[in-house]
Protein backbone atom coordinates (compact mmCIF):
# COMPACT_ATOMS: atom_id res chain seq x y z
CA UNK A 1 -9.65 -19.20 -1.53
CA UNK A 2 -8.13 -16.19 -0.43
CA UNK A 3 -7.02 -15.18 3.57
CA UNK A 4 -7.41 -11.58 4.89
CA UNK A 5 -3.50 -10.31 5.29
CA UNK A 6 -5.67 -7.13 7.14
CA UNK A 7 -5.87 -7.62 10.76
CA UNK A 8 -7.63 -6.33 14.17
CA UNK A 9 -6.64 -6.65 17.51
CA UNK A 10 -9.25 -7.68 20.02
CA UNK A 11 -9.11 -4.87 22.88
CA UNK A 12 -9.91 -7.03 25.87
CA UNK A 13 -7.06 -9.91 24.69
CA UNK A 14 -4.75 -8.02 22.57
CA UNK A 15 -4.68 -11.12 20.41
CA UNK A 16 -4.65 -10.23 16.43
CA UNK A 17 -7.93 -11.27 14.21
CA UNK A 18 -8.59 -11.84 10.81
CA UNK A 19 -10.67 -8.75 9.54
CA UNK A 20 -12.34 -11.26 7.19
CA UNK A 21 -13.09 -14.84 7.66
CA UNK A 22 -12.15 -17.56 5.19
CA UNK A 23 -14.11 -17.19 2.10
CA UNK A 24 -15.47 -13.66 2.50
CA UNK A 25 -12.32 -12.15 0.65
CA UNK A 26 -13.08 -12.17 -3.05
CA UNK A 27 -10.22 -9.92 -4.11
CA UNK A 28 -6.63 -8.77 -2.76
CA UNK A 29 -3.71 -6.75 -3.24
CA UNK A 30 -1.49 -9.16 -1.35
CA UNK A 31 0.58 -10.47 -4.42
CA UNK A 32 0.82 -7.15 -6.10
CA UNK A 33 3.83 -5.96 -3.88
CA UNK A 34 2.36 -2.74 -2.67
CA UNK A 35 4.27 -1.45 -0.09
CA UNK A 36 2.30 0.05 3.26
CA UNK A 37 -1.12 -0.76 2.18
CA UNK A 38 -3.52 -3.71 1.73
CA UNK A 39 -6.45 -3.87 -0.94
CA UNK A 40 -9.12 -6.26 -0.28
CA UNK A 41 -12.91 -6.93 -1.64
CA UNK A 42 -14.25 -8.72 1.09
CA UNK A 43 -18.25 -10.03 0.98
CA UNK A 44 -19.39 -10.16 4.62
CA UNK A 45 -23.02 -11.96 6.46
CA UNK A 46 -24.24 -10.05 8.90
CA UNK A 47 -22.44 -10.17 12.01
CA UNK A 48 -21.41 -8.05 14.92
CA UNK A 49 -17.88 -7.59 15.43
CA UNK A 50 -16.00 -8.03 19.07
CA UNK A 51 -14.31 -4.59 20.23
CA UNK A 52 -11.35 -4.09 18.71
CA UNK A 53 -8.55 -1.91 17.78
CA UNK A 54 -8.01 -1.08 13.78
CA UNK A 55 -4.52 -2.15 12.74
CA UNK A 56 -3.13 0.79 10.35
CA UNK A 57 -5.44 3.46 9.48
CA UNK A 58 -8.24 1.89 7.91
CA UNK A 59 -10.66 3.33 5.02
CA UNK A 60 -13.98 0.81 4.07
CA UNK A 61 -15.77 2.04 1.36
CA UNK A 62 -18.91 0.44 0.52
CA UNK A 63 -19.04 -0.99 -3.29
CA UNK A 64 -22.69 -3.65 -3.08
CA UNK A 65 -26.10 -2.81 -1.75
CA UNK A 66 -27.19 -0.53 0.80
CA UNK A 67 -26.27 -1.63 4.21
CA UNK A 68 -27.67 -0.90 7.26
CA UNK A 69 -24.31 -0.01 9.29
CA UNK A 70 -23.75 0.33 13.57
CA UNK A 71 -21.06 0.69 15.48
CA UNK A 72 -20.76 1.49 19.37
CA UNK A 73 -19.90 4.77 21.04
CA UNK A 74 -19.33 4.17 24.41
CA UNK A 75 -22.80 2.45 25.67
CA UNK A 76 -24.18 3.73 22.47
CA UNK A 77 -25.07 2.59 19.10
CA UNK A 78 -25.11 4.97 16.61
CA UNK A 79 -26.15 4.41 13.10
CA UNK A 80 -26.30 4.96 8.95
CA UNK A 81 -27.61 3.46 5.57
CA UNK A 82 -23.65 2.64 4.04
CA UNK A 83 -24.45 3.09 0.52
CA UNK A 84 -22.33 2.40 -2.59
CA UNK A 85 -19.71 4.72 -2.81
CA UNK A 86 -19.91 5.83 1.42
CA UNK A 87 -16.64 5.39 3.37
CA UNK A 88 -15.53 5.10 6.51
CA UNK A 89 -12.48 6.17 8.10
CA UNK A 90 -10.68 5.11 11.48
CA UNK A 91 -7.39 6.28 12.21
CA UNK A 92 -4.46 3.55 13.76
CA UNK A 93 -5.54 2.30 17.25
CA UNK A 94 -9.19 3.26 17.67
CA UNK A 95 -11.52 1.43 18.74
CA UNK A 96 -14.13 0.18 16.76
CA UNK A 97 -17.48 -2.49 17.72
CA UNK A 98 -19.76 -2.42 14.39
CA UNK A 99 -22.16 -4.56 12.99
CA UNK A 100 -24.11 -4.71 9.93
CA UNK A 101 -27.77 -6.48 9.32
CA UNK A 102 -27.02 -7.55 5.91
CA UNK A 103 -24.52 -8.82 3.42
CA UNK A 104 -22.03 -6.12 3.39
CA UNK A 105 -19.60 -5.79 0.01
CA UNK A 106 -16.81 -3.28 0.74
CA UNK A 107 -12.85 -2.34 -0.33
CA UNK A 108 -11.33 -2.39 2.58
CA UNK A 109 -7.98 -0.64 2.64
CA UNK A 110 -5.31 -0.57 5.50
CA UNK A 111 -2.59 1.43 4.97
CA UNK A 112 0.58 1.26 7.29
CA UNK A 113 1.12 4.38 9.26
CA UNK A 114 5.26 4.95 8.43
CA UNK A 115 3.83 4.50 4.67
CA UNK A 116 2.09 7.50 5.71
CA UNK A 117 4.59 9.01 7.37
CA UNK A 118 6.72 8.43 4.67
CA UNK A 119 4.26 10.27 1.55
CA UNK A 120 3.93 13.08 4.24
CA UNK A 121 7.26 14.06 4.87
CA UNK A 122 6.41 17.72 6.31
CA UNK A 123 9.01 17.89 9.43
CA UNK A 124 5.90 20.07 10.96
CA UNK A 125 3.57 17.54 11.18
CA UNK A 126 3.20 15.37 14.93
CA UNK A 127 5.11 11.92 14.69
CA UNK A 128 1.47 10.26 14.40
CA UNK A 129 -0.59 11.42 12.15
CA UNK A 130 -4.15 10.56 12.61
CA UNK A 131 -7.46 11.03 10.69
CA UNK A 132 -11.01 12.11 11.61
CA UNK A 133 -13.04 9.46 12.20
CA UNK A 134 -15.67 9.56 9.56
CA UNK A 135 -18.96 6.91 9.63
CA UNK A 136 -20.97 6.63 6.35
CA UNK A 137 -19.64 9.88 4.60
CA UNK A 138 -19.60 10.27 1.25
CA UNK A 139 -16.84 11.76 -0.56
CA UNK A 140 -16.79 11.83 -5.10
CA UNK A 141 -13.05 11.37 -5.04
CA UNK A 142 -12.95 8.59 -2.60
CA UNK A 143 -15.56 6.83 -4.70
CA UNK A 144 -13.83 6.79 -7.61
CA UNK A 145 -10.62 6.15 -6.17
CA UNK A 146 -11.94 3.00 -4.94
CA UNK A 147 -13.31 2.33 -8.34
CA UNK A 148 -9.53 2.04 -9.58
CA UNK A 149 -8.58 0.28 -6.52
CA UNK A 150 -11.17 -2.16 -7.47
CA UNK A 151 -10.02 -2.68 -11.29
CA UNK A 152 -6.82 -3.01 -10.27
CA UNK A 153 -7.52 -5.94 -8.21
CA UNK A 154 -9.72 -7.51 -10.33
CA UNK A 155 -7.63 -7.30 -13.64
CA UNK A 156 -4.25 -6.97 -12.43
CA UNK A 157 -3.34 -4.39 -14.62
CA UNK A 158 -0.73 -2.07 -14.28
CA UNK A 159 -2.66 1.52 -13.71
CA UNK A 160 -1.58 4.09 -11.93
CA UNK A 161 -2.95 3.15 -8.80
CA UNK A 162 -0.77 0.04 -8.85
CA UNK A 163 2.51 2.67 -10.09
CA UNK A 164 1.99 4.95 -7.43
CA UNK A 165 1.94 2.61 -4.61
CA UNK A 166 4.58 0.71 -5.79
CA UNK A 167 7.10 3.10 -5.44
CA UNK A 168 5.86 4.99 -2.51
């Protein structure tokens, strides 16, 4: 059974949180010595999660069925149909409350902000780089980026994907 290495830190304690629970992480990148980012297929029940901050810049990108996807803005929920292929984005430290009404299959992928730092080495750029915040977009290259992230995982081959990150 494999353990979520990707983590969240609750906002209220500051204490670190699995992203996934025991048994909800089918596949993961955590023996295939990427350096700065973490691969993982995790298959999650509906459930709400507490308020939190996002650990590395986080991208989810939604690989099963439709899923009816919320997350809080301020007092507000806001929400969108996550279907397969639809991404979202959250940059290092934001916030982030969502919840989902059914089973929810996604590739969730952290990646360490020095590892971004690092690919990005324009001296012009701020010492933080962030990302827009993007809920239930959908973007061709991301999907089928995610489609090599996901054979890589599951057959442990040695693509490009695997290449790439390895000697970032």
């Amino acid at each position: 059974m494999l353990s979520s290495q990707i983590e969240l830190i609750d906002s209220t304690t500051g204490e670190r949180f699995s992203a996934a629970s025991g048994g909800t992480v089918l596949l993961s990148s955590q023996d295939l010595n990427w350096r700065g980012i973490s691969v993982e297929l995790h298959h999650i029940s509906p459930q709400e999660l507490p308020e939190h901050y996002v650990d590395g810049h986080r991208l989810l990108v939604q690989v099963g069925n439709p899923t009816a996807f919320e997350w809080k803005v301020g007092e507000r929920w806001r929400q969108t149909l996550l279907k397969p292929g639809d991404f979202c984005l959250l940059t290092h430290g934001e916030r982030n409350t969502p919840r989902w009404s059914n089973p929810f299959q996604f590739l969730a992928i952290a990646i360490n902000p020095f590892f971004v730092r690092q690919i990005v080495p324009d001296t012009n750029l701020p010492e933080t780089i962030a990302f827009q915040e993007q809920r239930g977009t959908h973007d061709p290259a991301i999907a089928n980026f995610t489609k090599q992230f996901h054979a890589e995982l599951e057959f442990r081959c040695d693509s490009f994907v695997a290449q790439y990150i390895s000697r970032a």
